[in-house]
N, C-alpha and C. Protein backbone atom coordinates (compact mmCIF):
# COMPACT_ATOMS: atom_id res chain seq x y z
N UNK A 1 0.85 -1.18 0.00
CA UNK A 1 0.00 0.00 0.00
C UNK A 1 0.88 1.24 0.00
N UNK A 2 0.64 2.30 -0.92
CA UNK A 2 1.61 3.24 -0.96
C UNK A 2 0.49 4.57 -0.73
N UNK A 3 1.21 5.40 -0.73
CA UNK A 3 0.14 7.15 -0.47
C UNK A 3 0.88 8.02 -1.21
N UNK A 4 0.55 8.95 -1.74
CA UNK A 4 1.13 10.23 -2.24
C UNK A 4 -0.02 11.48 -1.72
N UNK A 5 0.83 12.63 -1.19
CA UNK A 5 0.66 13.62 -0.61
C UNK A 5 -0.45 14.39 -1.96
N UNK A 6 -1.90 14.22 -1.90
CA UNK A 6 -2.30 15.33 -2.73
C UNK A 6 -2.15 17.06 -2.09
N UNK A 7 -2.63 17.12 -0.99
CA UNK A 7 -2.87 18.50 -0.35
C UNK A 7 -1.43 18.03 1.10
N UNK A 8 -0.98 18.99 1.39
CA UNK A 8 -0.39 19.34 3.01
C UNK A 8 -1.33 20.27 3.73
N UNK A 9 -0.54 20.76 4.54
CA UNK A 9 -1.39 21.67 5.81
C UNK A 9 -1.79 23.20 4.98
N UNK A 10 -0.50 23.68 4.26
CA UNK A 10 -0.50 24.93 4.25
C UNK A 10 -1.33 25.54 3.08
N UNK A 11 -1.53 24.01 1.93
CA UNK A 11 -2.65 23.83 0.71
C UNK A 11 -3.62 23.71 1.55
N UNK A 12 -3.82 22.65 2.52
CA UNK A 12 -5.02 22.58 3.26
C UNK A 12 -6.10 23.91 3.79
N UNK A 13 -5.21 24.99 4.60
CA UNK A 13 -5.55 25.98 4.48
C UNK A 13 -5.78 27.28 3.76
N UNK A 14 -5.01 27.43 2.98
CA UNK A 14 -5.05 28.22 1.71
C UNK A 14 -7.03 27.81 0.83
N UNK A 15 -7.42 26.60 0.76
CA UNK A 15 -7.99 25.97 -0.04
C UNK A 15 -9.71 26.76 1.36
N UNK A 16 -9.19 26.33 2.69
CA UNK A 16 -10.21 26.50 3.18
C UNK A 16 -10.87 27.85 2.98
N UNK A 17 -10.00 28.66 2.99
CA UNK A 17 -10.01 30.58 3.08
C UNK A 17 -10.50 30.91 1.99
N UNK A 18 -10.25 30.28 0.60
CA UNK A 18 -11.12 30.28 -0.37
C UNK A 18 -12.22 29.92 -0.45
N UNK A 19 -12.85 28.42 -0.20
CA UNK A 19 -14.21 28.17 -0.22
C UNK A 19 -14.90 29.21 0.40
N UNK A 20 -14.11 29.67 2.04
CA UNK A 20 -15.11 30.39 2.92
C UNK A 20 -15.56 31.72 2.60
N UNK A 21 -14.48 32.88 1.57
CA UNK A 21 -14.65 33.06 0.75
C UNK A 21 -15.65 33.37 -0.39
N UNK A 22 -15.73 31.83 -0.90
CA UNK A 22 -16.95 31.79 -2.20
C UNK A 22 -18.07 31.48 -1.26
N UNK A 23 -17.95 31.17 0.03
CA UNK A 23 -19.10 31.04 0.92
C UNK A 23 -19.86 32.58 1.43
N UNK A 24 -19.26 33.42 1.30
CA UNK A 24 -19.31 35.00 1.78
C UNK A 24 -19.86 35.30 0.68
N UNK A 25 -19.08 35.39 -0.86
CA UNK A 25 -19.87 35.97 -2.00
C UNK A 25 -21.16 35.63 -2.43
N UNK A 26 -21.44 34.66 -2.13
CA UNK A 26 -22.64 33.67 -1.83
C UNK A 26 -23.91 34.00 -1.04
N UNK A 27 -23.30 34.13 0.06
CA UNK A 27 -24.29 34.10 1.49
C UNK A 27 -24.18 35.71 2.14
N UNK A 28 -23.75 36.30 1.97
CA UNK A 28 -22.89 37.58 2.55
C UNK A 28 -23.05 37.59 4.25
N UNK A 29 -24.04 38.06 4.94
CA UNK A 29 -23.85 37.69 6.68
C UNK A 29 -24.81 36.50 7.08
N UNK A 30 -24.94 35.50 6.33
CA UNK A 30 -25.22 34.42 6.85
C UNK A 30 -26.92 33.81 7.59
N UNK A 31 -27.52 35.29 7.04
CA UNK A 31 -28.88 35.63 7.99
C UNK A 31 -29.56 34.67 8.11
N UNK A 32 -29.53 34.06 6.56
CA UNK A 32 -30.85 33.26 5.99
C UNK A 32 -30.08 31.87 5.82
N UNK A 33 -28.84 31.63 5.94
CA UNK A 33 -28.13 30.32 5.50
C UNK A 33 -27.51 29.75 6.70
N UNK A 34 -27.77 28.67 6.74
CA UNK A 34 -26.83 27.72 7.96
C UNK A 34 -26.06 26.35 6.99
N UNK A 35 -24.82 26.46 7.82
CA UNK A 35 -24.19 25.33 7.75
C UNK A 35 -24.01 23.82 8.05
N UNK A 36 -24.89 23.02 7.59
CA UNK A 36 -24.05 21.24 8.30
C UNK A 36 -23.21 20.46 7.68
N UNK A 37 -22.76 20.25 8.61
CA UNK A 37 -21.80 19.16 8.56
C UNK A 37 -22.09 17.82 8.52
N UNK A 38 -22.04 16.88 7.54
CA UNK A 38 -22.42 15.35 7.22
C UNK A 38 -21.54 14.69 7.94
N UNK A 39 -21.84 14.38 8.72
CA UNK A 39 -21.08 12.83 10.30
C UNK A 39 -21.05 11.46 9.46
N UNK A 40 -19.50 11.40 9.43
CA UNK A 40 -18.82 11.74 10.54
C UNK A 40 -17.87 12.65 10.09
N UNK A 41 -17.14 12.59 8.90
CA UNK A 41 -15.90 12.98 8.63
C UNK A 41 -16.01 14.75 7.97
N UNK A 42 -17.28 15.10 7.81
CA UNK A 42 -17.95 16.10 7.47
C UNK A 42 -17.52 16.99 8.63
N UNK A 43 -17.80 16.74 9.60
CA UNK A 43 -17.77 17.82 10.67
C UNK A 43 -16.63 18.49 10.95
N UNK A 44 -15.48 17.62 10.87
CA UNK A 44 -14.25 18.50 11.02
C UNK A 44 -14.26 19.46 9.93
N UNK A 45 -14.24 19.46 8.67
CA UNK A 45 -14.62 20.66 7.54
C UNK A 45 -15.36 21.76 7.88
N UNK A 46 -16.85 21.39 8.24
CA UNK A 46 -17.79 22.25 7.96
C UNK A 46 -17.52 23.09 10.12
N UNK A 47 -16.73 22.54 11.18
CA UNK A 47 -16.48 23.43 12.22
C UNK A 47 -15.26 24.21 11.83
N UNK A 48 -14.54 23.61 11.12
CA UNK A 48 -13.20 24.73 10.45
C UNK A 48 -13.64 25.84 9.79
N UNK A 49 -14.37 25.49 8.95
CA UNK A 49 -14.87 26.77 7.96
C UNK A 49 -15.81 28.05 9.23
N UNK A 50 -16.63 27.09 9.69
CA UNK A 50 -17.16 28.18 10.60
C UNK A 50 -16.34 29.01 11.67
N UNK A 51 -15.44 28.42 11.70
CA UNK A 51 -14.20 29.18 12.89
C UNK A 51 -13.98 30.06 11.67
N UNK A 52 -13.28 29.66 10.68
CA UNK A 52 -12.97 30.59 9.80
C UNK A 52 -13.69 32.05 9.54
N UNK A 53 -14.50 31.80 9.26
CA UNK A 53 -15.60 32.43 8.76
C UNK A 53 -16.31 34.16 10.24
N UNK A 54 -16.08 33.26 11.10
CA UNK A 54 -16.52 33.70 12.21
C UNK A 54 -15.05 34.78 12.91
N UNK A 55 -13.81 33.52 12.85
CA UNK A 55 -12.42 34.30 13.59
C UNK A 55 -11.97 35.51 12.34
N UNK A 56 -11.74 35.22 11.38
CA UNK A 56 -10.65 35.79 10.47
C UNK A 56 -11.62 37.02 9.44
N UNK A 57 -13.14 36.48 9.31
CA UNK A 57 -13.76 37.00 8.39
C UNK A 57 -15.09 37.65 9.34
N UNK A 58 -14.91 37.91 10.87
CA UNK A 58 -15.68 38.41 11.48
C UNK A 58 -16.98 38.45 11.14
N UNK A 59 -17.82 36.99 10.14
CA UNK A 59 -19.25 36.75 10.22
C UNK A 59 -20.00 36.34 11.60
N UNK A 60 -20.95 37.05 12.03
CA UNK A 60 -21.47 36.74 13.70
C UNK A 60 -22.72 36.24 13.41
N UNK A 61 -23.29 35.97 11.92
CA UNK A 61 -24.32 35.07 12.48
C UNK A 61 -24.41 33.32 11.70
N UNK A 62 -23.23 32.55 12.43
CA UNK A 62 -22.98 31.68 11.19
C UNK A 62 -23.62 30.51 12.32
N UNK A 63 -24.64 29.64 11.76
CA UNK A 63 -25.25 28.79 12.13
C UNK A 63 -24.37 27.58 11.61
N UNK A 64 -24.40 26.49 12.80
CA UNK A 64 -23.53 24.93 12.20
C UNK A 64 -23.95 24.15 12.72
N UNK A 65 -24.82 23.05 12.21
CA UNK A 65 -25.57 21.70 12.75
C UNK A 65 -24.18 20.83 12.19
N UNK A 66 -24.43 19.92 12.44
CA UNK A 66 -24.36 18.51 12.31
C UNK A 66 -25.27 17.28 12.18
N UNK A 67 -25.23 16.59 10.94
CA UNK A 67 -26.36 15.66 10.70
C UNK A 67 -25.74 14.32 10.51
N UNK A 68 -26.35 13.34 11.30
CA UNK A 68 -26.00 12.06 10.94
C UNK A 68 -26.96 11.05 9.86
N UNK A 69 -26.49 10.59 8.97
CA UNK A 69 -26.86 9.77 8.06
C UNK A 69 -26.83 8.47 7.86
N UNK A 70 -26.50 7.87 9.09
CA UNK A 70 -26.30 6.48 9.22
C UNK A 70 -27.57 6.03 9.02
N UNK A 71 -28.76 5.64 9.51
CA UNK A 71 -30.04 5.37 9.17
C UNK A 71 -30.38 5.34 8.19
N UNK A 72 -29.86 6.60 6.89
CA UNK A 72 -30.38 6.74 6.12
C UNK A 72 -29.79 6.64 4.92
N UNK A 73 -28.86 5.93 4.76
CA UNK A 73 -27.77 5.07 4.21
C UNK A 73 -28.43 3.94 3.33
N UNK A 74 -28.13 3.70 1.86
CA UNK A 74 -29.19 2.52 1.14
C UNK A 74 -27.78 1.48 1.58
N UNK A 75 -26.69 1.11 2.22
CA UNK A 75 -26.16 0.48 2.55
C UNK A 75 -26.26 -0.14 3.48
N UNK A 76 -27.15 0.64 4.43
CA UNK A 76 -27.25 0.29 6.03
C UNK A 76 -27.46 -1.12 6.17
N UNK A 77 -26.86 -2.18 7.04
CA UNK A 77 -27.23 -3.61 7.54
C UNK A 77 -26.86 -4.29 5.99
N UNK A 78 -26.71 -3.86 5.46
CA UNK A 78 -26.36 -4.37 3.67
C UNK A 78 -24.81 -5.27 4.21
N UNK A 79 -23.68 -4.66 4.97
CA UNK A 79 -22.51 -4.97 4.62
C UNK A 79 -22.22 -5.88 5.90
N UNK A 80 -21.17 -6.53 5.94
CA UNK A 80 -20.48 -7.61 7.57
C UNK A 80 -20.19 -6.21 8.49
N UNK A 81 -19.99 -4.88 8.01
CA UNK A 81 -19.67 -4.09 8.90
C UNK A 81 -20.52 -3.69 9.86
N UNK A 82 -21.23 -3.53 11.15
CA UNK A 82 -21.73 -2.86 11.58
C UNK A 82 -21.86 -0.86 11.60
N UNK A 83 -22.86 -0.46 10.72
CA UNK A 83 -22.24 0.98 10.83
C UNK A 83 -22.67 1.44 12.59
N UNK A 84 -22.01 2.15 12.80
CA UNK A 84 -21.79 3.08 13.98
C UNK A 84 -22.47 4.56 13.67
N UNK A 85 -23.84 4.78 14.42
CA UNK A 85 -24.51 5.97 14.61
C UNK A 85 -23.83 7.66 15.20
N UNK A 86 -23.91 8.47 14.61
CA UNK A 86 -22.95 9.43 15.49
C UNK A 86 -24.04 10.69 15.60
N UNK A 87 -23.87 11.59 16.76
CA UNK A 87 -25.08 12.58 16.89
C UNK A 87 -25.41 13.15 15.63
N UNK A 88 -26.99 13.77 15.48
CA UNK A 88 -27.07 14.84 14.81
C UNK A 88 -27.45 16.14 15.98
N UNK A 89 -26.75 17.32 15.29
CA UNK A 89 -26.70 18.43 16.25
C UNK A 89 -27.23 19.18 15.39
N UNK A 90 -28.67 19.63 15.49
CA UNK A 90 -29.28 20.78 14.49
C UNK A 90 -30.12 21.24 15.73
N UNK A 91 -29.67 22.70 15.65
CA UNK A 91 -30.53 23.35 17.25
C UNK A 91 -31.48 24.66 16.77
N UNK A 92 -31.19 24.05 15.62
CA UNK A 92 -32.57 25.96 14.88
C UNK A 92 -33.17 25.08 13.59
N UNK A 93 -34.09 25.94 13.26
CA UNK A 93 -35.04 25.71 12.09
C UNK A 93 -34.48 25.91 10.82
N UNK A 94 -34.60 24.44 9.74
CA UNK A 94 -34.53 24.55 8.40
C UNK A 94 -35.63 24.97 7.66
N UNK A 95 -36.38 25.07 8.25
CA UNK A 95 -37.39 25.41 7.38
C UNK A 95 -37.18 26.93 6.21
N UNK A 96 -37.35 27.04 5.25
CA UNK A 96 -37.31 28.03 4.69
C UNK A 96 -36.05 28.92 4.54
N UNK A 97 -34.78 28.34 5.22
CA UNK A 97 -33.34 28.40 5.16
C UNK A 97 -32.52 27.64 3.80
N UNK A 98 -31.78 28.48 3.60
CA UNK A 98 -30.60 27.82 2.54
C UNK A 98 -29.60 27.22 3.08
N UNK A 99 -29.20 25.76 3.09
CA UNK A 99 -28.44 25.04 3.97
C UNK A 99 -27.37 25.01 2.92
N UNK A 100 -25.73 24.65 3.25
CA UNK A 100 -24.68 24.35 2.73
C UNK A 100 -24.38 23.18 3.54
N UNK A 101 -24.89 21.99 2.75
CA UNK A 101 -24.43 20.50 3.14
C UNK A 101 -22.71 20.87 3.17
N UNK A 102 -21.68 19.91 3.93
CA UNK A 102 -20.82 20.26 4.11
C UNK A 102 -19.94 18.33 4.52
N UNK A 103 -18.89 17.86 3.47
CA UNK A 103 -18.86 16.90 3.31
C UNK A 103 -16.56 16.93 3.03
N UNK A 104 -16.48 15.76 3.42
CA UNK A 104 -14.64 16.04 3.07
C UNK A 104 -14.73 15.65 1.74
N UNK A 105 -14.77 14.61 1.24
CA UNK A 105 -14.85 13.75 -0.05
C UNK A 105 -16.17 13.48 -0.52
N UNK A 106 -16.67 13.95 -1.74
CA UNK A 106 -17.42 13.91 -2.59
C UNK A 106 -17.35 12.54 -3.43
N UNK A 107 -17.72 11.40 -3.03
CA UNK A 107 -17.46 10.10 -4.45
C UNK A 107 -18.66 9.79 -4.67
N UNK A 108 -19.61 8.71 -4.23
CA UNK A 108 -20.19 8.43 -5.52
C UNK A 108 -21.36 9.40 -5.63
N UNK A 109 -21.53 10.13 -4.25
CA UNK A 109 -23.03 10.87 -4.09
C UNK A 109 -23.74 9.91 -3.59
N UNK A 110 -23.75 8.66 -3.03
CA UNK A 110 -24.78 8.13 -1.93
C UNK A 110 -25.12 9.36 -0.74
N UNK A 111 -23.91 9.40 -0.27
CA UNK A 111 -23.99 10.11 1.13
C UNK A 111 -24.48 11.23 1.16
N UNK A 112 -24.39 11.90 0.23
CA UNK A 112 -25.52 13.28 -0.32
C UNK A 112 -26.73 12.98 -0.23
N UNK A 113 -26.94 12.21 -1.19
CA UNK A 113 -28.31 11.48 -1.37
C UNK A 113 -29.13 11.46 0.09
N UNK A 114 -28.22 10.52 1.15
CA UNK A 114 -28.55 9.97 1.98
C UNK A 114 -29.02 11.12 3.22
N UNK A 115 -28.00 12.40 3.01
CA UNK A 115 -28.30 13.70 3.90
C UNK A 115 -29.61 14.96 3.28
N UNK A 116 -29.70 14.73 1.97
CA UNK A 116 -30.90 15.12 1.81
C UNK A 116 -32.10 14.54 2.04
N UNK A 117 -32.11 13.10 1.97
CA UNK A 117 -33.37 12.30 2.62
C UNK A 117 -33.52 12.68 4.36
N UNK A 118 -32.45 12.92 4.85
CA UNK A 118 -32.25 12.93 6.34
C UNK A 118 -32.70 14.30 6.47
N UNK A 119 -32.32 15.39 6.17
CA UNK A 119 -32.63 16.55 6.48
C UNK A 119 -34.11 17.12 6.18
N UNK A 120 -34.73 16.10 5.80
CA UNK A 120 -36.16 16.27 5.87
C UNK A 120 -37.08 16.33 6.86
N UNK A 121 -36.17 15.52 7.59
CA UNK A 121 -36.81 15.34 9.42
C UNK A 121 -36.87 16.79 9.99
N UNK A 122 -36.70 17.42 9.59
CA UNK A 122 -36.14 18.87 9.79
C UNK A 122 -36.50 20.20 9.79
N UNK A 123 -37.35 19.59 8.47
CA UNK A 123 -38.21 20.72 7.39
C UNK A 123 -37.80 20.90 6.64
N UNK A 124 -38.57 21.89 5.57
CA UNK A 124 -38.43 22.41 4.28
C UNK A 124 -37.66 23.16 3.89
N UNK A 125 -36.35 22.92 3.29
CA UNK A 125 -35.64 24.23 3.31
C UNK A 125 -35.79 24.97 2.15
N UNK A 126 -35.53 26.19 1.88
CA UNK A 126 -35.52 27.04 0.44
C UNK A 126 -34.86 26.29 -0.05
N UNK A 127 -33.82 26.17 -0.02
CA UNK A 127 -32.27 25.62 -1.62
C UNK A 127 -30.90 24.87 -0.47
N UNK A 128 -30.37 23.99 -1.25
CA UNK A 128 -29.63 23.40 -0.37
C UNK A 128 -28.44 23.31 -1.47
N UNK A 129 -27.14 23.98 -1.00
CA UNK A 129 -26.07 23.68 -1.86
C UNK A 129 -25.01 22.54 -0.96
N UNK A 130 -23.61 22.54 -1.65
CA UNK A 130 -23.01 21.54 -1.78
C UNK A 130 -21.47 21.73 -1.53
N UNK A 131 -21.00 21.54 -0.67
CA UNK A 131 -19.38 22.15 -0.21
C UNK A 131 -18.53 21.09 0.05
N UNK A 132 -17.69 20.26 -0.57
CA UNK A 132 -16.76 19.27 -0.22
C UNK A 132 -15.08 19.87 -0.61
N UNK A 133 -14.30 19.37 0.25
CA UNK A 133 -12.63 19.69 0.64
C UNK A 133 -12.33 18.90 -1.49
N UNK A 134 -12.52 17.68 -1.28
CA UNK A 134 -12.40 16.83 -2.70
C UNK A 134 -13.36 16.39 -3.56
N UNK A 135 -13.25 16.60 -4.86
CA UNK A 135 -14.65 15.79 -5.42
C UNK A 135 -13.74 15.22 -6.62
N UNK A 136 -14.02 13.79 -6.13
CA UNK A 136 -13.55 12.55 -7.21
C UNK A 136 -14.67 12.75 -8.42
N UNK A 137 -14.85 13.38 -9.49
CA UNK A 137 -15.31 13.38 -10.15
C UNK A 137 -15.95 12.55 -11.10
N UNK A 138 -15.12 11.31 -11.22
CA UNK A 138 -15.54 10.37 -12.51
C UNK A 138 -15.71 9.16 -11.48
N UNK A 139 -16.39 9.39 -9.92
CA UNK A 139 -16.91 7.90 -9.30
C UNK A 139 -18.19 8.20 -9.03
N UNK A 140 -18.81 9.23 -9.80
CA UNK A 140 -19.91 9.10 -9.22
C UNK A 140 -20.95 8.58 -9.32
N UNK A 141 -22.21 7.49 -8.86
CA UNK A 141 -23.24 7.06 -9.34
C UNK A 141 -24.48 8.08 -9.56
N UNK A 142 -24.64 8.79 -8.55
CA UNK A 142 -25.57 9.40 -8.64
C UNK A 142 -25.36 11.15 -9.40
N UNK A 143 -26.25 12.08 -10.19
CA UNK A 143 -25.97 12.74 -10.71
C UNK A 143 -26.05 14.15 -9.35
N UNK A 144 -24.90 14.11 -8.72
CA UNK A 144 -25.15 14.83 -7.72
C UNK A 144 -23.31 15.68 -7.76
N UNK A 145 -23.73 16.92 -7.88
CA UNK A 145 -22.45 17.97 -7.90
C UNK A 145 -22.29 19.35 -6.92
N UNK A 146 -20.82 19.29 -6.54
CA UNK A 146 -20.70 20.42 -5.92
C UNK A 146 -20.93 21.62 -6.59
N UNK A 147 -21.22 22.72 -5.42
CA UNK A 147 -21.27 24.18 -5.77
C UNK A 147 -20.32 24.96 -5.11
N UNK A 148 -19.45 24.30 -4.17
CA UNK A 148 -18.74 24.79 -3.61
C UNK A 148 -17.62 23.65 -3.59
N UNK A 149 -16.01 23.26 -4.78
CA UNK A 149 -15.13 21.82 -4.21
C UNK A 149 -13.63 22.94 -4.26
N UNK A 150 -13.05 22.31 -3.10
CA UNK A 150 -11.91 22.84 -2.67
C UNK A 150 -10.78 22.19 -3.79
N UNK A 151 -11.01 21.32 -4.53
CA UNK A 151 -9.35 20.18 -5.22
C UNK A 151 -10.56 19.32 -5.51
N UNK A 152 -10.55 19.24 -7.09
CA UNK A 152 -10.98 18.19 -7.70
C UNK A 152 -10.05 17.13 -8.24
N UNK A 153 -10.03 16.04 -8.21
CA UNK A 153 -9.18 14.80 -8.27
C UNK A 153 -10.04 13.94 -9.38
N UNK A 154 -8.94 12.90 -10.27
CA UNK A 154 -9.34 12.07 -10.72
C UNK A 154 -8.35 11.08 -10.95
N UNK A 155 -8.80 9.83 -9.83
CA UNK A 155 -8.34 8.66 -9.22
C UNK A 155 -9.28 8.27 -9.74
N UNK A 156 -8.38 6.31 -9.92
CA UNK A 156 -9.26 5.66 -10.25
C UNK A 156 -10.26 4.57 -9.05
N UNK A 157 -11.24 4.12 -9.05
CA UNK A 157 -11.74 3.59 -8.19
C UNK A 157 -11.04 2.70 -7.26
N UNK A 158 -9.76 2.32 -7.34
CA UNK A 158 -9.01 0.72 -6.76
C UNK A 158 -7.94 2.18 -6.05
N UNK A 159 -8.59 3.16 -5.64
CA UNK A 159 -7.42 3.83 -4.71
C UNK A 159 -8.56 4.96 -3.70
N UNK A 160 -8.01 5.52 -2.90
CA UNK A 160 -8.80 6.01 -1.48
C UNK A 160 -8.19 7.00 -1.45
N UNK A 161 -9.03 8.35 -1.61
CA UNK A 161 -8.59 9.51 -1.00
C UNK A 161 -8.98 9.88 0.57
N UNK A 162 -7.88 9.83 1.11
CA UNK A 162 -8.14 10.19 2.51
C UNK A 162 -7.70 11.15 3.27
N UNK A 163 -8.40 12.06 4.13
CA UNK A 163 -8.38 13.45 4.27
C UNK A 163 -8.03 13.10 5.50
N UNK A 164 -7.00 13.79 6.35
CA UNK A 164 -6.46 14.02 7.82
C UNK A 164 -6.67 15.45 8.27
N UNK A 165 -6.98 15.35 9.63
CA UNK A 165 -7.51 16.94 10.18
C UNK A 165 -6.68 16.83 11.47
N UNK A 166 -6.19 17.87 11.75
CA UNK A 166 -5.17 17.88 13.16
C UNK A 166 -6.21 17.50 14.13
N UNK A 167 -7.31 18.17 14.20
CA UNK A 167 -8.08 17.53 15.24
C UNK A 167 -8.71 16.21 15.21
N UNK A 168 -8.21 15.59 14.81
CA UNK A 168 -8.91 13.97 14.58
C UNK A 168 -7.68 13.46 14.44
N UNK A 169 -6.56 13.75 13.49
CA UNK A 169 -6.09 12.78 13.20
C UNK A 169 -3.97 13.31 13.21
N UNK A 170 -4.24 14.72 14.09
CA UNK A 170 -2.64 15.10 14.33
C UNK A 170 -2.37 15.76 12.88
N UNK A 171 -2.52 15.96 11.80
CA UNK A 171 -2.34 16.72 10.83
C UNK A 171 -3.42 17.31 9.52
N UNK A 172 -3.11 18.25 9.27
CA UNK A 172 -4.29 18.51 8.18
C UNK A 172 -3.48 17.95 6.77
N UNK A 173 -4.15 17.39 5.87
CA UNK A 173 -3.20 16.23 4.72
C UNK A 173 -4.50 16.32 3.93
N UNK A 174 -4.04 15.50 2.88
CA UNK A 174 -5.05 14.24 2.12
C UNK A 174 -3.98 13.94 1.24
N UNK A 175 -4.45 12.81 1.33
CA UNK A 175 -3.69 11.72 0.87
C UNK A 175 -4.27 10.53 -0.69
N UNK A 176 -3.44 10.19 -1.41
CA UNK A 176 -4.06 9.00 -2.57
C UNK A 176 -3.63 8.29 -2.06
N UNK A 177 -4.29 6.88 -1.74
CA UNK A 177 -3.61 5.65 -1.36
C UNK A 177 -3.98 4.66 -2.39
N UNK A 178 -2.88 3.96 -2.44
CA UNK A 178 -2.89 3.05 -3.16
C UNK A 178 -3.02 1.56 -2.34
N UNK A 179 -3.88 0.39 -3.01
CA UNK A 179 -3.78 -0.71 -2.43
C UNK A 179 -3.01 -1.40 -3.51
């Protein structure tokens, strides 16, 4: 198994300051738009950006749930794996809000899929866009695209892009691995 360095720390951040950024030209103070984060690996992204957004770019009204999608997974009980449930943290109303789903790796679009079925529990929102760190472009099954991708990649399916965050995992990275 081998890896090659796509992003380091200092791409890592450079890349974030931009999305947050095209997230501002977008949204401008945040009135009407909230942020989640897709659990599990979602959340470290979508609480970075909001620090961002909030420390460096002095936005004060930036809303950030967290949604879990395990349940709602067309994989669920499908595989020998047991999946593992992780909170959802949504403490205000979607209803009639513009949400920015918020995801590390973009592949086939299940997990999209799977957070727009979920965020229904929720309510109705106006418009829901699409913010991932990577989007593997040519794995996807479903016809589902970002509006917001930090590094688009094209790997082939028999390799794993995997994203490291200092707070999870001691460094901010992503990585191609090879099996």
């Amino acid at each position: 198994m081998s890896q090659k360095v796509l992003l380091n720390a200092k791409e890592v951040n450079i890349i974030l300051h931009r999305l947050a950024c095209q997230l501002i030209e977008n949204h401008k103070d945040f009135t009407n738009t909230v942020l989640i984060g897709i659990q599990p690996r979602g959340k470290f992204l979508a609480k970075r950006l909001a620090d961002i957004l909030e420390n460096d770019y002095k936005i004060k009204n930036v809303q950030l749930g967290l949604l879990d999608i395990t349940f709602f997974r067309d994989d669920f009980r499908r595989g020998e794996k047991t999946l593992e449930a992780n909170t959802t943290e949504i403490n205000f109303l979607v209803e009639d809000k513009k949400i920015v789903f918020i995801d590390d790796v973009l592949y086939t679009g299940r997990s999209i899929r799977a957070a727009l079925t979920a965020i229904q529990s929720f309510g109705r929102p106006h418009e829901i866009e699409l913010l991932t760190l990577i989007d593997r472009r040519f794995s996807r099954h479903l016809p589902i695209q970002p509006n917001y991708r930090g590094r688009q990649v094209d790997v082939i399916n028999e390799e794993k892009v995997k994203v490291n965050w200092v707070e999870n995992d001691g460094e901010d990275s992503v990585y191609i691995i090879q099996n």
